[in-house]
Protein backbone atom coordinates (compact mmCIF):
# COMPACT_ATOMS: atom_id res chain seq x y z
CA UNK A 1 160.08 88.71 148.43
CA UNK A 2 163.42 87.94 149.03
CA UNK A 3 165.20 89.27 145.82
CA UNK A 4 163.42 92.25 146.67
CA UNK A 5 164.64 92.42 149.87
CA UNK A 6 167.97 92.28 148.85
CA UNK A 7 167.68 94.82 146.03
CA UNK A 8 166.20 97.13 148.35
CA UNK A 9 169.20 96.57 150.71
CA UNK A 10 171.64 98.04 148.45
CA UNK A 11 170.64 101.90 148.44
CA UNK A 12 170.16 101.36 152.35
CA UNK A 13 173.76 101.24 152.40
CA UNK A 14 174.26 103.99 151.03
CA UNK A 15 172.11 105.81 153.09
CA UNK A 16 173.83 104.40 156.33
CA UNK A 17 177.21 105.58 155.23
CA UNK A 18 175.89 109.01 154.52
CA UNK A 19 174.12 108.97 157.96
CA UNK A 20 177.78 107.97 159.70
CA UNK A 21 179.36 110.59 157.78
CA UNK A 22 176.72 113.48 158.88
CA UNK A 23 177.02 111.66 162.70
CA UNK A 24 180.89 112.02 162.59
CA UNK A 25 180.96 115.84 161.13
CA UNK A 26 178.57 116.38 164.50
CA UNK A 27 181.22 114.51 166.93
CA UNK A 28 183.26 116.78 165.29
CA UNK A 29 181.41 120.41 165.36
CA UNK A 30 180.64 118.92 169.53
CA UNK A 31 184.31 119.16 170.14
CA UNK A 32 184.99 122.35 168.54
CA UNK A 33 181.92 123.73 170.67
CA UNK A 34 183.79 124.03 173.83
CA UNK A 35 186.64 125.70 172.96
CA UNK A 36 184.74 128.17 171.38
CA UNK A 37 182.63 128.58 174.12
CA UNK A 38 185.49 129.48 176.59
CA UNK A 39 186.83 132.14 173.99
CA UNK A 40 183.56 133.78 174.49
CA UNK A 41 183.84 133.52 178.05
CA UNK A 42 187.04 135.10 178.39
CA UNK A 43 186.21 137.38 176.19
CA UNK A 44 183.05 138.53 178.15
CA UNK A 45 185.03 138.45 181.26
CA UNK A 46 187.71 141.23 179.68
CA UNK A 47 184.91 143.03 178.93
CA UNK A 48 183.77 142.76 182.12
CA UNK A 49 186.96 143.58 183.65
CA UNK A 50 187.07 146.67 181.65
């Protein structure tokens, strides 16, 4: 049971790192959000300007 445990372990770890790499390329895309997001409001405020 506990060999297997181990073995079993090892692609877990993998799978972890992949997960913090997906959850850190999300942090990422959450910052960019904003800014983007007040581009579009200025922009509709030109427009609504105009």
């Amino acid at each position: 049971m506990s060999i297997a445990g181990q073995s079993s372990s090892l692609p877990n770890t993998n799978s972890v790192s992949k997960k913090k790499s997906t959850l850190n390329n999300k942090i990422v895309i959450k910052f960019q959000h904003p800014k983007i997001d007040t581009l579009i409001l200025k922009l509709n405020q030109c427009r609504n300007i105009r």
